[in-house]
PDB file of N, CA and C in Angstrom:
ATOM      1  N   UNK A   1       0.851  -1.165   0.000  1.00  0.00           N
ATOM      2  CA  UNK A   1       0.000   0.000   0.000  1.00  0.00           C
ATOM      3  C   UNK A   1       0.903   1.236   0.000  1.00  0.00           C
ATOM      4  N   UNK A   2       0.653   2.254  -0.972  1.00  0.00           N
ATOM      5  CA  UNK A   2       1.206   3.120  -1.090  1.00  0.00           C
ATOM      6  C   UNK A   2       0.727   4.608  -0.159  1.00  0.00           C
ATOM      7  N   UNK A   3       1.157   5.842   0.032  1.00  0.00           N
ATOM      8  CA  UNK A   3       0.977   6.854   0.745  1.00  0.00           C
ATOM      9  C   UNK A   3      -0.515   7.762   0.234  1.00  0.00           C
ATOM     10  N   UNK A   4      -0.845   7.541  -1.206  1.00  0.00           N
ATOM     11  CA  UNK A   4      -1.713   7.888  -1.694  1.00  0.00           C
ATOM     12  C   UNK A   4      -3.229   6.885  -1.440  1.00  0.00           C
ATOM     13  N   UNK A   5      -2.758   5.520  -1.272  1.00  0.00           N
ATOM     14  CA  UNK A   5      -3.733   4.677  -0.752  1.00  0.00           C
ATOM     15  C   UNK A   5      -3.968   4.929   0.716  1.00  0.00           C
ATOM     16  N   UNK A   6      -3.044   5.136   1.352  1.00  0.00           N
ATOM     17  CA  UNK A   6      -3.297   4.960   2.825  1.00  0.00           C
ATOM     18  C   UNK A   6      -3.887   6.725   2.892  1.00  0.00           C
ATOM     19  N   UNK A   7      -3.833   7.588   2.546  1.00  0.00           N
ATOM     20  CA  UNK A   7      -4.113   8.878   2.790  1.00  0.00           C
ATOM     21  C   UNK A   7      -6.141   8.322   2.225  1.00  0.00           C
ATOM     22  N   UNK A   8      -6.357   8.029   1.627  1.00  0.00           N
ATOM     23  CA  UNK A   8      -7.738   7.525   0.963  1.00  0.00           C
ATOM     24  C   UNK A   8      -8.537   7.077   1.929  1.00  0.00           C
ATOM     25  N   UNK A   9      -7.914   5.418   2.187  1.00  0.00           N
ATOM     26  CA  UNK A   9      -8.448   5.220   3.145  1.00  0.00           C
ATOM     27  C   UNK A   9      -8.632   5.508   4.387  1.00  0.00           C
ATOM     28  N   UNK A  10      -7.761   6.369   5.095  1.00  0.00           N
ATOM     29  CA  UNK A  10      -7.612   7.188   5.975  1.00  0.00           C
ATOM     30  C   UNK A  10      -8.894   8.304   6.091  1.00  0.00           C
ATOM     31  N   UNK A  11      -9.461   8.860   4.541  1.00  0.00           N
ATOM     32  CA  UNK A  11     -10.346   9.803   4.653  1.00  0.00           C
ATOM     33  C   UNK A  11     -11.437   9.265   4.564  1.00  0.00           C
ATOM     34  N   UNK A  12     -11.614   7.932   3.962  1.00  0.00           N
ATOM     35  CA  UNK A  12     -12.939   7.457   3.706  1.00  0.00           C
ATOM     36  C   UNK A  12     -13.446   6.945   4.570  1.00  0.00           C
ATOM     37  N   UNK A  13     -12.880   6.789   5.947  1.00  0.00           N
ATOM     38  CA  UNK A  13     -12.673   6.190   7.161  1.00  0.00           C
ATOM     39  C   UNK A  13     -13.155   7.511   8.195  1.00  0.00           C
ATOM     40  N   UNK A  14     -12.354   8.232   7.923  1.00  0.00           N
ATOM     41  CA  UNK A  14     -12.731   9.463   8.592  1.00  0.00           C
ATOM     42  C   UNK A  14     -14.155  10.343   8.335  1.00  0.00           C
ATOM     43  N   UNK A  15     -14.564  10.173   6.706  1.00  0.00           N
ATOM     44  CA  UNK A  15     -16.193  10.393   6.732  1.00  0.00           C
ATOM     45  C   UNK A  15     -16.826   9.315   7.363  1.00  0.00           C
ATOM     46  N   UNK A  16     -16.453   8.328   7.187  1.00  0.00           N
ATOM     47  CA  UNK A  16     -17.520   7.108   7.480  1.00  0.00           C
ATOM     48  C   UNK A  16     -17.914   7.904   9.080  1.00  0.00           C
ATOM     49  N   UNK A  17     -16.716   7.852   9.928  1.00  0.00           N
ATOM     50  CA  UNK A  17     -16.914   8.162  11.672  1.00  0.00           C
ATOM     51  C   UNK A  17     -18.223   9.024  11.668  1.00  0.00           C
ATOM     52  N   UNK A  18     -17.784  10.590  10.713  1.00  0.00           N
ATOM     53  CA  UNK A  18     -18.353  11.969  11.310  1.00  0.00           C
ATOM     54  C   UNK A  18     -19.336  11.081  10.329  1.00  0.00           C
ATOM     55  N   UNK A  19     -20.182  10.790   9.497  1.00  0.00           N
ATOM     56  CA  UNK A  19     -21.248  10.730   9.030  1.00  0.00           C
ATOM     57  C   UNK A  19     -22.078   9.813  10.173  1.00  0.00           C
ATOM     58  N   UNK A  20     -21.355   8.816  10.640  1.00  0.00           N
ATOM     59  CA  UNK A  20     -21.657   7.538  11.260  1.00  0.00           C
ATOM     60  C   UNK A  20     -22.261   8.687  12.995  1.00  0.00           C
ATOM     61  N   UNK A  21     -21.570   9.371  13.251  1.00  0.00           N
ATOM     62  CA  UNK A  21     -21.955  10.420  14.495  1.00  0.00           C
ATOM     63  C   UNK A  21     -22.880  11.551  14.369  1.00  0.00           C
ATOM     64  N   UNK A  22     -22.474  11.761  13.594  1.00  0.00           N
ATOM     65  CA  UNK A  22     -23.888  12.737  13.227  1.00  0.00           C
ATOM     66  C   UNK A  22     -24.768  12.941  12.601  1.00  0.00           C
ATOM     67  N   UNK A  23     -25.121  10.903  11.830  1.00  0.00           N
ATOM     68  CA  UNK A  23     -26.734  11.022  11.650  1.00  0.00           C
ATOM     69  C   UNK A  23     -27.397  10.441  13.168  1.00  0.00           C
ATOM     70  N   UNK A  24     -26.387   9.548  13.952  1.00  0.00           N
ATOM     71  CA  UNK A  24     -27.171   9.370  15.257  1.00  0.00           C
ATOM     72  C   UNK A  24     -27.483  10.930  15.866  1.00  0.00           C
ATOM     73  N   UNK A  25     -26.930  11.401  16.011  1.00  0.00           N
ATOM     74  CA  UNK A  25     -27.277  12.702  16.880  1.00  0.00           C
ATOM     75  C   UNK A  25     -28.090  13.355  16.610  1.00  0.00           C
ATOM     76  N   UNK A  26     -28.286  13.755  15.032  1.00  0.00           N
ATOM     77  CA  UNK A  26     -29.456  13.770  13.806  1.00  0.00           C
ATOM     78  C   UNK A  26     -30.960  13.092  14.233  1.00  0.00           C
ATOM     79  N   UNK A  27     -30.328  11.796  14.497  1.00  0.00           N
ATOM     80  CA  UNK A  27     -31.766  11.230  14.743  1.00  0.00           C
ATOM     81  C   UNK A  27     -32.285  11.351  16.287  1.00  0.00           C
ATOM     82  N   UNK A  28     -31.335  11.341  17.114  1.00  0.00           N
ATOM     83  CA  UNK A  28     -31.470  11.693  18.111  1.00  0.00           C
ATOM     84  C   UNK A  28     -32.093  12.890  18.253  1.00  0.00           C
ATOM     85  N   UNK A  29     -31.940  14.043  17.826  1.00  0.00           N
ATOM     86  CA  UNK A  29     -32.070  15.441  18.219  1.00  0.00           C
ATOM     87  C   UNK A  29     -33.851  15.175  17.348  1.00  0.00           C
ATOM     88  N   UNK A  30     -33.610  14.998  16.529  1.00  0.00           N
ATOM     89  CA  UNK A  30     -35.370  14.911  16.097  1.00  0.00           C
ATOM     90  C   UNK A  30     -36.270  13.718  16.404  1.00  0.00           C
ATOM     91  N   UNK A  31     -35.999  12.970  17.376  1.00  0.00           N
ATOM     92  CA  UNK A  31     -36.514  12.008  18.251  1.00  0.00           C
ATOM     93  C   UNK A  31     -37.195  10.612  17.059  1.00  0.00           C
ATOM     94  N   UNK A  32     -35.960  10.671  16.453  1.00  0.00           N
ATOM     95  CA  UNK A  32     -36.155   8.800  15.803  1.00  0.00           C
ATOM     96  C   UNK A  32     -35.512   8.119  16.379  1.00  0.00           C
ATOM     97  N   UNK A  33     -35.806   6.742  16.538  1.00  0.00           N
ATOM     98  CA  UNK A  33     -34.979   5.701  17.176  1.00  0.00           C
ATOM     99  C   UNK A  33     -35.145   4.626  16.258  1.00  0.00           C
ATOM    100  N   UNK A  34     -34.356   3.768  16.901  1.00  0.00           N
ATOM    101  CA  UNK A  34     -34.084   2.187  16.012  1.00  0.00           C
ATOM    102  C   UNK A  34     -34.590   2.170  14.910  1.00  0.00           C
ATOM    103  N   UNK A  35     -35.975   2.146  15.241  1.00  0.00           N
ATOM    104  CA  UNK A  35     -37.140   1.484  14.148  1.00  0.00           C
ATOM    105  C   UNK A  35     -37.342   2.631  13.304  1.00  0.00           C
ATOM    106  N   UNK A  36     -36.939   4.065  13.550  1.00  0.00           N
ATOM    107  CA  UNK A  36     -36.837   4.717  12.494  1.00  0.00           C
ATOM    108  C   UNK A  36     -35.902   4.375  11.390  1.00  0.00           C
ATOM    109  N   UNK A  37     -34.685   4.444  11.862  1.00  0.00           N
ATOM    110  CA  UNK A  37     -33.256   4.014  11.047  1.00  0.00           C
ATOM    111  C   UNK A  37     -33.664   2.564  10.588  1.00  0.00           C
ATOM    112  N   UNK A  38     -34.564   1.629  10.566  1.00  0.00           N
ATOM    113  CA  UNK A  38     -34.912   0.151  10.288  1.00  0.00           C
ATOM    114  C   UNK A  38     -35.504   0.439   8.836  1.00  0.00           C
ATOM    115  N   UNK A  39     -36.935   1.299   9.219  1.00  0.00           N
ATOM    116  CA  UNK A  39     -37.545   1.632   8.254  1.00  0.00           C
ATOM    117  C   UNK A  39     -36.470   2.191   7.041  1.00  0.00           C
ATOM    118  N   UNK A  40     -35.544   3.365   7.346  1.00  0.00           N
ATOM    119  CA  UNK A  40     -35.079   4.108   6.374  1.00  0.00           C
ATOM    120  C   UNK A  40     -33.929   2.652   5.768  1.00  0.00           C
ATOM    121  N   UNK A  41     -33.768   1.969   6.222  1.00  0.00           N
ATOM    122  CA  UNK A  41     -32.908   0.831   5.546  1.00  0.00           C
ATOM    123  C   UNK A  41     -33.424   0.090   4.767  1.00  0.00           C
ATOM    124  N   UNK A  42     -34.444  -0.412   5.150  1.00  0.00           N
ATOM    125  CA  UNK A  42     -35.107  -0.649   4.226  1.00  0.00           C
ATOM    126  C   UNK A  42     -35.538  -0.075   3.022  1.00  0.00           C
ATOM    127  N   UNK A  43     -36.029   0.714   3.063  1.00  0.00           N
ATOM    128  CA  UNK A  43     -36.455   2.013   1.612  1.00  0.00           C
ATOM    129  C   UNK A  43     -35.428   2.485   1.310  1.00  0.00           C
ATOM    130  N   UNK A  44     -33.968   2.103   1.605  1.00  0.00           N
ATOM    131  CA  UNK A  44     -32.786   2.693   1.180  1.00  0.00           C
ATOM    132  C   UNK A  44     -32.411   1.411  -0.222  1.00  0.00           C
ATOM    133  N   UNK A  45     -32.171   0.013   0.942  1.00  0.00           N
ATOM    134  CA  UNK A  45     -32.395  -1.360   0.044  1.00  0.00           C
ATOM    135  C   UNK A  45     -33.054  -1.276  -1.187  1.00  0.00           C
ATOM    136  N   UNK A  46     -34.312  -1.145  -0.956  1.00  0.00           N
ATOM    137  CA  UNK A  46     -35.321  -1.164  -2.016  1.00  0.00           C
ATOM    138  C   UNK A  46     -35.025  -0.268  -2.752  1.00  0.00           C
ATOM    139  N   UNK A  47     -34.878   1.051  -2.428  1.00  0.00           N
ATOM    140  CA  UNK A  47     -34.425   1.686  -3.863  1.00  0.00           C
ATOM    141  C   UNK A  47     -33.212   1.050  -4.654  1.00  0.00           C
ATOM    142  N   UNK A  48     -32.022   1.075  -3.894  1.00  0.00           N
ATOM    143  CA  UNK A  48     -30.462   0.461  -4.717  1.00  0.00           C
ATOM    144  C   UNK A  48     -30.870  -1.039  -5.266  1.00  0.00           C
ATOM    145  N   UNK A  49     -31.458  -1.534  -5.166  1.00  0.00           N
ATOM    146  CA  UNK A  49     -31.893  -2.840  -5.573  1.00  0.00           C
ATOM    147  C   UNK A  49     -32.305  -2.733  -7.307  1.00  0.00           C
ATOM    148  N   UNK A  50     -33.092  -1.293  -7.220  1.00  0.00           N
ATOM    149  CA  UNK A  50     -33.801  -0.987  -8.763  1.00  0.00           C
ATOM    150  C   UNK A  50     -33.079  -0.155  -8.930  1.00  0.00           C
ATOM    151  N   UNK A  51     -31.571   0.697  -8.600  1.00  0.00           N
ATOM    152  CA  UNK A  51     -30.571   1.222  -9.389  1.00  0.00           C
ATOM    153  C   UNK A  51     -30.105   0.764 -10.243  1.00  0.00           C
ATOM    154  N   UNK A  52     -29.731   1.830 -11.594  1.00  0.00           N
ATOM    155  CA  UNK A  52     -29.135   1.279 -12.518  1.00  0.00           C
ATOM    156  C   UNK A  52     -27.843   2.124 -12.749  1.00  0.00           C
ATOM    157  N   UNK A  53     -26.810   2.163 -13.302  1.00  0.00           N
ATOM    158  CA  UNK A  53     -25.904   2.916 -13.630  1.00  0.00           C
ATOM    159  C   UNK A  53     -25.765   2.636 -15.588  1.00  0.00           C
ATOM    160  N   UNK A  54     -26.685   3.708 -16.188  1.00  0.00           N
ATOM    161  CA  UNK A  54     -26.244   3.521 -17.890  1.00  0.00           C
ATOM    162  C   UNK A  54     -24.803   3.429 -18.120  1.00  0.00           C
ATOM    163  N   UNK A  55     -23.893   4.391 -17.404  1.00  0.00           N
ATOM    164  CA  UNK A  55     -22.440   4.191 -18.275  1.00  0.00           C
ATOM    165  C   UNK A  55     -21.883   3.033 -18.057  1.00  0.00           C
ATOM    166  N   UNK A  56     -22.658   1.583 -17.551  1.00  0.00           N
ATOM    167  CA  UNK A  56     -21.176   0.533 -16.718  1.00  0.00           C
ATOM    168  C   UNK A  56     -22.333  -0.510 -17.804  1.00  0.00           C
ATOM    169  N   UNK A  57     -21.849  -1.508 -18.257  1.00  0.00           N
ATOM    170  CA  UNK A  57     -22.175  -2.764 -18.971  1.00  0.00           C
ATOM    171  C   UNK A  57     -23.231  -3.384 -17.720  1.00  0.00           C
ATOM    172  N   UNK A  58     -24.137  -3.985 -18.311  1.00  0.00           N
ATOM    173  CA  UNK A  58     -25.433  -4.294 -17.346  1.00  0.00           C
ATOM    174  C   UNK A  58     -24.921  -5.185 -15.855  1.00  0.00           C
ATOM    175  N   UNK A  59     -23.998  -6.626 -16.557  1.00  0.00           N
ATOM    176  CA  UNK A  59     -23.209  -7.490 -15.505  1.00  0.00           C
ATOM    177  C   UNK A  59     -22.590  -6.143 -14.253  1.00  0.00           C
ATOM    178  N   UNK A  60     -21.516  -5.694 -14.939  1.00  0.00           N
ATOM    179  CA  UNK A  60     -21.131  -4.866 -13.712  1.00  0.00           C
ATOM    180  C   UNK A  60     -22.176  -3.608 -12.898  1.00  0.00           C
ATOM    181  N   UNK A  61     -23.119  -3.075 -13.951  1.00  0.00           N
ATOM    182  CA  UNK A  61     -24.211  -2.101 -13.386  1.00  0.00           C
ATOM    183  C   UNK A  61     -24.466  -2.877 -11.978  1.00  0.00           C
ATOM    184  N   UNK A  62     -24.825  -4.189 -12.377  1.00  0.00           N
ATOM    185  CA  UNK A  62     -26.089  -5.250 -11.275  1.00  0.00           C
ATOM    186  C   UNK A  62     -24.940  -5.519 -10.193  1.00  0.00           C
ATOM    187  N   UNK A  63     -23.387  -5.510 -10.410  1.00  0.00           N
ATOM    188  CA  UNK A  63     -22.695  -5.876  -9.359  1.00  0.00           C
ATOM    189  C   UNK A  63     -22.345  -4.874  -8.467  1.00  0.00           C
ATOM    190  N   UNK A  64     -21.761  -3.602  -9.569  1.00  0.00           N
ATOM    191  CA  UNK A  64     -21.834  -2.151  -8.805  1.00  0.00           C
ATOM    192  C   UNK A  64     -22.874  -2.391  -7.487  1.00  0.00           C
ATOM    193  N   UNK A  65     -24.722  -2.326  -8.136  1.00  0.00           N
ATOM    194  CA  UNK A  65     -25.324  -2.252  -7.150  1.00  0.00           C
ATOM    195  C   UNK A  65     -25.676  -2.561  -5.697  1.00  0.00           C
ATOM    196  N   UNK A  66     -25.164  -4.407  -6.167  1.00  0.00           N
ATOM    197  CA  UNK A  66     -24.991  -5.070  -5.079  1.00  0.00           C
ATOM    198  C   UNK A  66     -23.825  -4.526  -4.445  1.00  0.00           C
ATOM    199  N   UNK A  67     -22.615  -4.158  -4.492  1.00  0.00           N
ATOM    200  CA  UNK A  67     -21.879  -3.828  -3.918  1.00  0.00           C
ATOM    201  C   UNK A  67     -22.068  -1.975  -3.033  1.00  0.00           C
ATOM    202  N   UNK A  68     -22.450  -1.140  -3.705  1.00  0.00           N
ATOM    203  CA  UNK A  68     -22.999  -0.550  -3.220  1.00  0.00           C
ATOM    204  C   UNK A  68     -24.344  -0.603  -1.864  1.00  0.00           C
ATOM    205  N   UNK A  69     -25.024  -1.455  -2.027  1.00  0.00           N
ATOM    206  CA  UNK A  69     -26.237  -1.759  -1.195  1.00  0.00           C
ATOM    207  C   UNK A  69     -25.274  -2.252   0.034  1.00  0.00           C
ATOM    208  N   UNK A  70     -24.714  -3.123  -0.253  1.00  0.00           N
ATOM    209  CA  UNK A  70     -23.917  -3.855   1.134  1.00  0.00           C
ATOM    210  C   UNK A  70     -23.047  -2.790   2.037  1.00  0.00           C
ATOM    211  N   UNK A  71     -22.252  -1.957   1.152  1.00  0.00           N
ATOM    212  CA  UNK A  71     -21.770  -0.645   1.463  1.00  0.00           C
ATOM    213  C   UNK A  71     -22.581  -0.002   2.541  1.00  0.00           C
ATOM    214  N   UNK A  72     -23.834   0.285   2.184  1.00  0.00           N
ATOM    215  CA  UNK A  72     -24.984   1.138   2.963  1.00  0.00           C
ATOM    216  C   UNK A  72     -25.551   0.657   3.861  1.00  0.00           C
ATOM    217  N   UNK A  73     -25.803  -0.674   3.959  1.00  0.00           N
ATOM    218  CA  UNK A  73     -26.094  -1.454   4.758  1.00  0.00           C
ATOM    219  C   UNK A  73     -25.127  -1.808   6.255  1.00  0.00           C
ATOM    220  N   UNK A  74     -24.269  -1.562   5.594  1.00  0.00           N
ATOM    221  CA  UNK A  74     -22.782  -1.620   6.791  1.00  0.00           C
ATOM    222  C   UNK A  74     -22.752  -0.687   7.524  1.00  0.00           C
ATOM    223  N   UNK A  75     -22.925   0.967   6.579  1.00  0.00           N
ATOM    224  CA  UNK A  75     -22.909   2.116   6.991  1.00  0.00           C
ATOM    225  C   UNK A  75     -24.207   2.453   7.945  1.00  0.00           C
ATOM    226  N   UNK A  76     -25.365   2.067   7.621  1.00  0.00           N
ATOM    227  CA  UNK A  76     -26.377   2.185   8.655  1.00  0.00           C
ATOM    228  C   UNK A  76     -26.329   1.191   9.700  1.00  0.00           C
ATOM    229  N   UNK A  77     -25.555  -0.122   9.365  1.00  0.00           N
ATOM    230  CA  UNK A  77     -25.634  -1.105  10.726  1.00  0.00           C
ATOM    231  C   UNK A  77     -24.602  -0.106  11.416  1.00  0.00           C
ATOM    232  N   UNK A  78     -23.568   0.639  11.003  1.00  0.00           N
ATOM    233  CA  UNK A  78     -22.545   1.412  12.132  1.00  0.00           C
ATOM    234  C   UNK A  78     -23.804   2.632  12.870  1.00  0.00           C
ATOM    235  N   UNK A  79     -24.952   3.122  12.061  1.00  0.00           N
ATOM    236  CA  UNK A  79     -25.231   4.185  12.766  1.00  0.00           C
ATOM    237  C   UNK A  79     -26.308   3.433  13.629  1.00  0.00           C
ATOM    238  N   UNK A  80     -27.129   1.986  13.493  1.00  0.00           N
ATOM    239  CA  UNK A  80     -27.957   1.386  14.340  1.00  0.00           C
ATOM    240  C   UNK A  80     -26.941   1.358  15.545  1.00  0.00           C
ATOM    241  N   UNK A  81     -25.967   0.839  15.448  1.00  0.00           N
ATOM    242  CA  UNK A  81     -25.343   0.152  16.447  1.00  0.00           C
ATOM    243  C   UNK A  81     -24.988   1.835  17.773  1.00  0.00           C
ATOM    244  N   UNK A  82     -24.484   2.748  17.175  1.00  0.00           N
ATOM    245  CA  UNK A  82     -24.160   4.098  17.810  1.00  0.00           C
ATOM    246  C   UNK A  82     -25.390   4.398  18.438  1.00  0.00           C
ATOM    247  N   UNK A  83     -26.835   4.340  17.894  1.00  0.00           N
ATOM    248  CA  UNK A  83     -28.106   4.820  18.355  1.00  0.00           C
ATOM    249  C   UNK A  83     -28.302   3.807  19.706  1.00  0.00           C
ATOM    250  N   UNK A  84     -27.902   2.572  19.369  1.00  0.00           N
ATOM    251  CA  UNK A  84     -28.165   1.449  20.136  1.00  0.00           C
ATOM    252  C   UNK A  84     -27.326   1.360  22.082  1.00  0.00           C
ATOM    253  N   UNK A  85     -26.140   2.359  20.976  1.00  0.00           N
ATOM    254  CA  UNK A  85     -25.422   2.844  22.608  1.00  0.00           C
ATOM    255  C   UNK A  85     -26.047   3.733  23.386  1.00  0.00           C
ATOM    256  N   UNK A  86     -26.155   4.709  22.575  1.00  0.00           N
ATOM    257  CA  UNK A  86     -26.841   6.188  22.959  1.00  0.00           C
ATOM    258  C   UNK A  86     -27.932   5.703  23.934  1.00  0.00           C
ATOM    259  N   UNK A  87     -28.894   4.630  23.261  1.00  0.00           N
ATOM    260  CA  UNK A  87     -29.735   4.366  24.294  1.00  0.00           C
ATOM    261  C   UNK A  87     -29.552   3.634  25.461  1.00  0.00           C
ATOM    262  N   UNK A  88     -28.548   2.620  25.379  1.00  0.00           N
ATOM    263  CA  UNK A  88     -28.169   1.782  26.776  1.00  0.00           C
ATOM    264  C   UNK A  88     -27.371   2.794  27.612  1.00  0.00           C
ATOM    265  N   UNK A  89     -26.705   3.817  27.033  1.00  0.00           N
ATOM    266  CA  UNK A  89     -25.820   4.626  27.993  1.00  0.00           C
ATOM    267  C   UNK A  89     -26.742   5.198  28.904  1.00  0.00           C
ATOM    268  N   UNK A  90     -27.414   6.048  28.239  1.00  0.00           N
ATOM    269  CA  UNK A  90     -28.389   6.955  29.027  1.00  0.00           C
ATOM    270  C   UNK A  90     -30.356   6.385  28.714  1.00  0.00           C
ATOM    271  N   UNK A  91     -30.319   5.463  29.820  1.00  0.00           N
ATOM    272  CA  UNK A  91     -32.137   4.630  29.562  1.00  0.00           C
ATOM    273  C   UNK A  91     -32.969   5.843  30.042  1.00  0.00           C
ATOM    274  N   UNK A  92     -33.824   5.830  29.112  1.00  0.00           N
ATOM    275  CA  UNK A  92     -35.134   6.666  29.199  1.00  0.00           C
ATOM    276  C   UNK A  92     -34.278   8.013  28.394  1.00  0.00           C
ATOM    277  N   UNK A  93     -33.378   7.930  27.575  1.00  0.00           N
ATOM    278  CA  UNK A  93     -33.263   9.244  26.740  1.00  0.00           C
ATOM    279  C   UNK A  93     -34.632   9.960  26.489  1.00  0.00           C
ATOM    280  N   UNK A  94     -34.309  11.477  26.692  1.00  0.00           N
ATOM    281  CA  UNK A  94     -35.349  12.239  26.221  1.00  0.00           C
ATOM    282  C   UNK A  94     -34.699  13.573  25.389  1.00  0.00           C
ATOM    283  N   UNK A  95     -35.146  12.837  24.355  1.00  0.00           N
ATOM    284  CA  UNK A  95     -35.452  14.051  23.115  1.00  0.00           C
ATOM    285  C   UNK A  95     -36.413  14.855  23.175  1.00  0.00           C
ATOM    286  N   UNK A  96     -36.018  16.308  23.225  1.00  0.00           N
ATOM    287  CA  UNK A  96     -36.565  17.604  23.220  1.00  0.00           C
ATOM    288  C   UNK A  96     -37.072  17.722  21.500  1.00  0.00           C
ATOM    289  N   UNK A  97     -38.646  18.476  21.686  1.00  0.00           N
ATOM    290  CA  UNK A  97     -39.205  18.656  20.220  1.00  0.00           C
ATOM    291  C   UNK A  97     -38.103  19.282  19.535  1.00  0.00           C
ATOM    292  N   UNK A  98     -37.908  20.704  20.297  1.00  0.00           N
ATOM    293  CA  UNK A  98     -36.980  21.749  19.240  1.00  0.00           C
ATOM    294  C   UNK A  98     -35.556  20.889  19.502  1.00  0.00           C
ATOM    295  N   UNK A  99     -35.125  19.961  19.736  1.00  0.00           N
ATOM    296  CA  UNK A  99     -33.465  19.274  19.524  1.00  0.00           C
ATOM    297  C   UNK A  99     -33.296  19.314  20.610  1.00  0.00           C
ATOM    298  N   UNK A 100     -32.139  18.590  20.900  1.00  0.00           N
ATOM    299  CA  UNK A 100     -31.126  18.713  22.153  1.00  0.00           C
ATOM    300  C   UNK A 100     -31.365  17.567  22.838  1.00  0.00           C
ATOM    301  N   UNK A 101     -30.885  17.426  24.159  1.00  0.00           N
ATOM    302  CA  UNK A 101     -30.554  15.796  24.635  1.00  0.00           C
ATOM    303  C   UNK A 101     -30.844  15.953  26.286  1.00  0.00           C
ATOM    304  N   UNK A 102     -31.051  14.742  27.007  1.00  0.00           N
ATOM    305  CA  UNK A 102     -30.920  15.639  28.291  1.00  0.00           C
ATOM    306  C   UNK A 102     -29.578  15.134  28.935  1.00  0.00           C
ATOM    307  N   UNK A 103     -28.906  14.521  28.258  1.00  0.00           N
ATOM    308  CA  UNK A 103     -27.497  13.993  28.844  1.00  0.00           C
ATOM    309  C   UNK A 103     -26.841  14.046  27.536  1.00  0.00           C
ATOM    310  N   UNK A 104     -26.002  15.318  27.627  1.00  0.00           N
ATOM    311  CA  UNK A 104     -25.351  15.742  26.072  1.00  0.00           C
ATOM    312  C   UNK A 104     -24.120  14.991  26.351  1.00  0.00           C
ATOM    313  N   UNK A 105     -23.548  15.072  27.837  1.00  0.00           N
ATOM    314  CA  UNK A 105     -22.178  14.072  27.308  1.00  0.00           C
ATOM    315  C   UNK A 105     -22.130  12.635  27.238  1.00  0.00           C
ATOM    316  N   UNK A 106     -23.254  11.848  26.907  1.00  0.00           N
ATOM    317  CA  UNK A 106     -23.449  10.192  26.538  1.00  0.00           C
ATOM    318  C   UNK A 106     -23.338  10.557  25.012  1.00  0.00           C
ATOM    319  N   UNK A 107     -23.498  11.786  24.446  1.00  0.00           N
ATOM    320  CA  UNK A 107     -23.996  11.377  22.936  1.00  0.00           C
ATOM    321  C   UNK A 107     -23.131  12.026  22.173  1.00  0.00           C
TER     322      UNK A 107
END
């Protein structure tokens, strides 16, 4: 692995975190839980399932997709799993309508 690879994965790693933290907090602050993020995985699935990509030959379009879907699927099992803390850290979380937390340093 070269310095240009490791700088890559280094960043793609580093969105994954901040995306992975601040759609929980996201969902947190506007009072979705689990079964919200369940639902949106699902209707995430289902759409990439009927993605197509015209510029890639159909074989790779259909593999792209699958590979993509699993991608997203990983990426929301990281933000289930963060929501999943959020809630065992602090039981009985309460989300405020207008945002905010009542134990900001668990989250």
């Amino acid at each position: 692995m070269d310095q240009a690879e490791l700088e890559m994965i280094a960043r793609l790693g580093a969105m994954e975190y901040v995306l992975t933290h601040t759609l929980k907090i996201l969902f947190l602050s506007v009072g979705l839980g689990l079964e919200d993020l369940d639902n949106l995985r699902e209707g995430m699935q289902k759409a990439l399932a009927n993605q197509t990509f015209p510029g890639l030959p159909a074989t790779l379009s259909d593999h792209f997709a699958d590979e993509l879907a699993r991608e997203v699927d990983r990426l929301v099992g990281a933000i289930h799993e963060e929501l999943t803390r959020a809630f065992d850290r602090t039981p009985g979380l309460v989300v405020f309508a207008e945002g905010g937390f009542d134990d900001k340093e668990n989250c």
